[in-house]
N, C-alpha and C. Protein backbone atom coordinates (compact mmCIF):
# COMPACT_ATOMS: atom_id res chain seq x y z
N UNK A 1 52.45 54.59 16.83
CA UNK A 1 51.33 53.95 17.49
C UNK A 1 50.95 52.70 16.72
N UNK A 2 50.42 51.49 17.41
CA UNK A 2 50.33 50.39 16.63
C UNK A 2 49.21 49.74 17.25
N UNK A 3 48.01 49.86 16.39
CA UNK A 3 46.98 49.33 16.53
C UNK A 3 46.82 47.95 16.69
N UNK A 4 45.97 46.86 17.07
CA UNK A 4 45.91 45.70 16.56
C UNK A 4 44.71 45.07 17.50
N UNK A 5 43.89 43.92 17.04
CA UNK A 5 43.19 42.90 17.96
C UNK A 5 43.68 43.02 19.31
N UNK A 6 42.63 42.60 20.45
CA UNK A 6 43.16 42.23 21.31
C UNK A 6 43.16 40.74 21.86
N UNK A 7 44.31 40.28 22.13
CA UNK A 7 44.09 39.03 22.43
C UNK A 7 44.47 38.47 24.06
N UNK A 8 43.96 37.35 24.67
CA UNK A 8 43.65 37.01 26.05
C UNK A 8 44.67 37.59 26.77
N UNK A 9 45.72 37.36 26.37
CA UNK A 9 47.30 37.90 27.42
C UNK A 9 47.03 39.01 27.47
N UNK A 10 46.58 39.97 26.78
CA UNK A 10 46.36 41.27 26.94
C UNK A 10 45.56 42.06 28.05
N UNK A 11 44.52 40.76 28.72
CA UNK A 11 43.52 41.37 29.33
C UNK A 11 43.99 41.88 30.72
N UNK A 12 44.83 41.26 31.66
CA UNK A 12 45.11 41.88 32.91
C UNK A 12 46.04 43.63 32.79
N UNK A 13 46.68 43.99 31.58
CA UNK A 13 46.67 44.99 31.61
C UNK A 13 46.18 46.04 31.06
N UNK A 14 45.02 45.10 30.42
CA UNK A 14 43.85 46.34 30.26
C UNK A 14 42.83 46.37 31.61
N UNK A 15 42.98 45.90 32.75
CA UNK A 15 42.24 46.27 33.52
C UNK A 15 43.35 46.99 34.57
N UNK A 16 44.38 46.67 34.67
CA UNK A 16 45.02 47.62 35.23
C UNK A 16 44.93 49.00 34.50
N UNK A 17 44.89 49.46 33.07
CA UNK A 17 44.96 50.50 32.49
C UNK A 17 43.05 51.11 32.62
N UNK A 18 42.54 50.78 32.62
CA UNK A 18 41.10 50.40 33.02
C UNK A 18 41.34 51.56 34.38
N UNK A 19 41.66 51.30 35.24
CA UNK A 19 41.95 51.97 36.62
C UNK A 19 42.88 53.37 36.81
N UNK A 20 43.51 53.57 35.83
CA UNK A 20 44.41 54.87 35.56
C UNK A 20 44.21 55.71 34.46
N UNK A 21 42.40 55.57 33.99
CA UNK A 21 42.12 56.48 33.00
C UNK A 21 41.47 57.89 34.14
N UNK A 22 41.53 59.02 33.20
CA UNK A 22 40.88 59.83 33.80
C UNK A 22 39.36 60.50 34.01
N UNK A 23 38.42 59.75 32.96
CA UNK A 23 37.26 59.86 32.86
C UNK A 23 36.69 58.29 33.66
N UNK A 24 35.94 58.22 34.31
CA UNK A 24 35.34 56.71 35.12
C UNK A 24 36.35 55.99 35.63
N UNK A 25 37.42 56.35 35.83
CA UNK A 25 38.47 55.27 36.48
C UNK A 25 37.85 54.14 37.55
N UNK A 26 38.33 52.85 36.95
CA UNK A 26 37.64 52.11 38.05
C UNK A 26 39.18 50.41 38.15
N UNK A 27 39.45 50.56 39.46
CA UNK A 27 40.43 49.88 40.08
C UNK A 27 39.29 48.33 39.74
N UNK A 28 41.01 47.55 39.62
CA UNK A 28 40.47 45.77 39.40
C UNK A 28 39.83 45.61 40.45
N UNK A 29 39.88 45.53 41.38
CA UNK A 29 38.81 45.42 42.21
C UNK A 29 37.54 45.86 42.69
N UNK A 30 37.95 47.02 42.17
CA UNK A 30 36.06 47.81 41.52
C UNK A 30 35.01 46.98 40.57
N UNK A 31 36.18 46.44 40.00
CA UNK A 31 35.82 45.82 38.71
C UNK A 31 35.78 44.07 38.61
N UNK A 32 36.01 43.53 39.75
CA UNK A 32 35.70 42.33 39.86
C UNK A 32 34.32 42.15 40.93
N UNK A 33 34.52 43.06 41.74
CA UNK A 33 33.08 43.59 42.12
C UNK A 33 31.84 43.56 41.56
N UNK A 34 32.01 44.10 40.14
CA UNK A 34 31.11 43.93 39.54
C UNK A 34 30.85 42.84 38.34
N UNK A 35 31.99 41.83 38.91
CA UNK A 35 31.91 40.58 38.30
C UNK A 35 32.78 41.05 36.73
N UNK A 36 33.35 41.67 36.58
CA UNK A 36 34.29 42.06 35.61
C UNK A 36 35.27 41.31 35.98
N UNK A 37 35.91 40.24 35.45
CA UNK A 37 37.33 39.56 36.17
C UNK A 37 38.58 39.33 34.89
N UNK A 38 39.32 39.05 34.86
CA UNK A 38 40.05 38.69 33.83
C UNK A 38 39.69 37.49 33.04
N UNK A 39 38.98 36.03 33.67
CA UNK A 39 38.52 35.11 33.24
C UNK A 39 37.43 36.03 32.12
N UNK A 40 36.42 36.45 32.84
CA UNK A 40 34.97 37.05 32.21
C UNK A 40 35.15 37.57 30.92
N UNK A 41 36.12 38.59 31.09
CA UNK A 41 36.73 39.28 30.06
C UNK A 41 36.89 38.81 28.70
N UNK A 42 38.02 37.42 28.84
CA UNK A 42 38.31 36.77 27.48
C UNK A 42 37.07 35.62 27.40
N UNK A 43 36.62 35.37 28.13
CA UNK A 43 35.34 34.60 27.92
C UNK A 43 34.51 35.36 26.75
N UNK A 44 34.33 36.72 27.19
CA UNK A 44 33.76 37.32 26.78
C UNK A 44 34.53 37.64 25.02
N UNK A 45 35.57 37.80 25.01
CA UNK A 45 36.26 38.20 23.63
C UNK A 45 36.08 36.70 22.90
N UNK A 46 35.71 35.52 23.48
CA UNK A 46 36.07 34.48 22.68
C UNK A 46 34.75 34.36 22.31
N UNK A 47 33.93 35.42 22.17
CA UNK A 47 32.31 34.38 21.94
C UNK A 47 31.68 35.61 21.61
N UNK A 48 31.46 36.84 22.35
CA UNK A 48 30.42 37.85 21.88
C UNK A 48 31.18 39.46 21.93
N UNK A 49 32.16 39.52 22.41
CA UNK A 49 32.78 40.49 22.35
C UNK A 49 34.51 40.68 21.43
N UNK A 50 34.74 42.17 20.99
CA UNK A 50 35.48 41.83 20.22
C UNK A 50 36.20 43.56 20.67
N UNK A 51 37.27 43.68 20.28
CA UNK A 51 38.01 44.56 21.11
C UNK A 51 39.82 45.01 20.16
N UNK A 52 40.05 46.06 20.09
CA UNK A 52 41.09 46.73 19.40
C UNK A 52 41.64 47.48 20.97
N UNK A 53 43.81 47.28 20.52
CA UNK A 53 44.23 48.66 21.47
C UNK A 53 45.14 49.46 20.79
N UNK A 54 46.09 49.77 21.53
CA UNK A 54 46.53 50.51 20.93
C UNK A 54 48.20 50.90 21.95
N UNK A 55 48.94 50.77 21.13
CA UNK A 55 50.45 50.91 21.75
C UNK A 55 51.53 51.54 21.47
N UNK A 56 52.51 52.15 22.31
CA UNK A 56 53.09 52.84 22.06
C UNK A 56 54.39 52.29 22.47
N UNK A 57 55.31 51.90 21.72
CA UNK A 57 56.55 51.26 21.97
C UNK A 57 56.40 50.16 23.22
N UNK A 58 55.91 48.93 22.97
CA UNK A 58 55.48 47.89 23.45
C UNK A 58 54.37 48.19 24.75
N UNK A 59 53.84 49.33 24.94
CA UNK A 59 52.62 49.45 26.20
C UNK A 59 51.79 49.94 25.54
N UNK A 60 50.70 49.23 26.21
CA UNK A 60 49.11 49.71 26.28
C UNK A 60 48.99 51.03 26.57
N UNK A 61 48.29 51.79 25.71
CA UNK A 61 47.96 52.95 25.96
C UNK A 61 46.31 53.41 25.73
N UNK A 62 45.62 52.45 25.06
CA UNK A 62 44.38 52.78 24.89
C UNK A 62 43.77 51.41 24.34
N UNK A 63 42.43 51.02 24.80
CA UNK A 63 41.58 50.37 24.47
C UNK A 63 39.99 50.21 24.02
N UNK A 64 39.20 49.56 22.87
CA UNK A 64 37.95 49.57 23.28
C UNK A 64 37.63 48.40 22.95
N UNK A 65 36.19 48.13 23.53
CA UNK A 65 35.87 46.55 23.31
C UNK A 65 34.21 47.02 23.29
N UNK A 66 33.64 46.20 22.25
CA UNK A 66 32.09 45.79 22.03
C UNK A 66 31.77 44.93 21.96
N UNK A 67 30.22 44.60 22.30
CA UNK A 67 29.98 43.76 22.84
C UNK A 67 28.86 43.42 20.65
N UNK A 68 29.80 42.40 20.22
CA UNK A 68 28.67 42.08 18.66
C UNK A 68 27.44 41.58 18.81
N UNK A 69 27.20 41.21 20.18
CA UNK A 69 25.84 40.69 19.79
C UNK A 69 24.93 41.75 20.08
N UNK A 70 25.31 42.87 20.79
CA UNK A 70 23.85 43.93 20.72
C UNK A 70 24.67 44.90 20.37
N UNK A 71 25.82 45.06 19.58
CA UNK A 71 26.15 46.36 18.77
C UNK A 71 26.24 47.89 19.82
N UNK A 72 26.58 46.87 21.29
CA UNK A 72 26.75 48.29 22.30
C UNK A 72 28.95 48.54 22.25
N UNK A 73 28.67 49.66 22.69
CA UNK A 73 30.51 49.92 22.80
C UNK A 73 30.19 49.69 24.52
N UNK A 74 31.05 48.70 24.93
CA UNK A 74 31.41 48.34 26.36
C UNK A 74 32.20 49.05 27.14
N UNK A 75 33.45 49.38 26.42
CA UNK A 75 34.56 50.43 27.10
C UNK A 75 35.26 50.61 26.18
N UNK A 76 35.40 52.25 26.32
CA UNK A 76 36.40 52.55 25.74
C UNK A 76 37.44 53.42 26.83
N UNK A 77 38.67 53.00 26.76
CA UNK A 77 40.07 54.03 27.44
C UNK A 77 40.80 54.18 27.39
N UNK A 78 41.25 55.36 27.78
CA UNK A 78 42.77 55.81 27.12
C UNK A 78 43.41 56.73 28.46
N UNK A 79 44.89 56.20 28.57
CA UNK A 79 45.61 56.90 29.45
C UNK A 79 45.48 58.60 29.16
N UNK A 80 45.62 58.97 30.36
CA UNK A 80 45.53 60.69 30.10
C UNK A 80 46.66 61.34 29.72
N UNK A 81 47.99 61.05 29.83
CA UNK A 81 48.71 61.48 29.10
C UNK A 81 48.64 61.55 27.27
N UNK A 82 47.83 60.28 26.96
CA UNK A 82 47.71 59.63 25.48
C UNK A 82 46.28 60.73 24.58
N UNK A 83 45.56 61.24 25.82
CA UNK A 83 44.61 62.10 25.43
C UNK A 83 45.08 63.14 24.38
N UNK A 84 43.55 63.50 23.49
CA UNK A 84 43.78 64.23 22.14
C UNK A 84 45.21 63.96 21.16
N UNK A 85 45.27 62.72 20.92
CA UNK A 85 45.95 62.21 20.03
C UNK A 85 45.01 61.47 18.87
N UNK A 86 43.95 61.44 19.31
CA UNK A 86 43.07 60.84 18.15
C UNK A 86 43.09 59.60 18.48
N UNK A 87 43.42 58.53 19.57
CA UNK A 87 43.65 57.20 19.46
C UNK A 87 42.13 56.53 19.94
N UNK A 88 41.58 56.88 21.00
CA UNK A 88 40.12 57.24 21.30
C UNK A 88 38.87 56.85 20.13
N UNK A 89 39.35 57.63 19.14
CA UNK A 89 38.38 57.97 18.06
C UNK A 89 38.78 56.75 16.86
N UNK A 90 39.99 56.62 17.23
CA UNK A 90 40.48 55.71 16.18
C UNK A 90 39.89 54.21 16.66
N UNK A 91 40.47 54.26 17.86
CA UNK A 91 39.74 52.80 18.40
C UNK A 91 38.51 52.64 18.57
N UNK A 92 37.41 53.66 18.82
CA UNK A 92 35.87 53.46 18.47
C UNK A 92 35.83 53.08 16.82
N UNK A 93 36.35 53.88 15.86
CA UNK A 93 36.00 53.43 15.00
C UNK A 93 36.46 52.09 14.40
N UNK A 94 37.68 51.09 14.89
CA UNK A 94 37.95 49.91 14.86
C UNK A 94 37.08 49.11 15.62
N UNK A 95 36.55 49.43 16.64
CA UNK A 95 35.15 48.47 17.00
C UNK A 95 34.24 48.17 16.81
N UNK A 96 33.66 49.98 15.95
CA UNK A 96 32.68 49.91 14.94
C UNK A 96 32.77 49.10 13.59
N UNK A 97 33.41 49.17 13.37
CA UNK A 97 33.60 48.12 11.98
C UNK A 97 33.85 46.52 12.23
């Protein structure tokens, strides 16, 4: 598993992976709905938000992102196959710090 930053290229398949979790699943278009878009996203990572994932032989398998200026966790997710592996817990605590 290989942790690391997330950076802009990353973002359209964290919203596709975004949509195939099993707790709140919510489709890109759920999610541009609510003004969540891929632009918004890295807008958002380049200025007040900051975000770790997590991969498993070159795919996304889990993500979280917070938001630094009010110290909230925004999302965190992880494919359900990837569940109780600890990656979840690992990536909250890389956002926390």
């Amino acid at each position: 598993m290989n942790y690391r930053k997330i950076e802009s290229n990353d973002v359209p398949d964290l919203i596709a992976l975004r949509g195939k979790t099993r707790e709140n699943a919510i489709s890109a278009e759920q999610l541009a709905a609510l003004g969540i878009t891929p632009a918004r996203v890295i807008d958002y990572l380049r200025t007040t938000h900051q975000g770790w994932l997590c991969a498993v032989e070159g795919t996304i398998v889990g993500f979280a992102i917070g938001d630094g200026s009010t110290g909230e966790l925004w999302v965190i997710a992880v494919l359900p196959d990837f569940e109780g592996r600890g990656i979840g817990s690992r990536l909250l605590s890389l956002v926390e710090n």
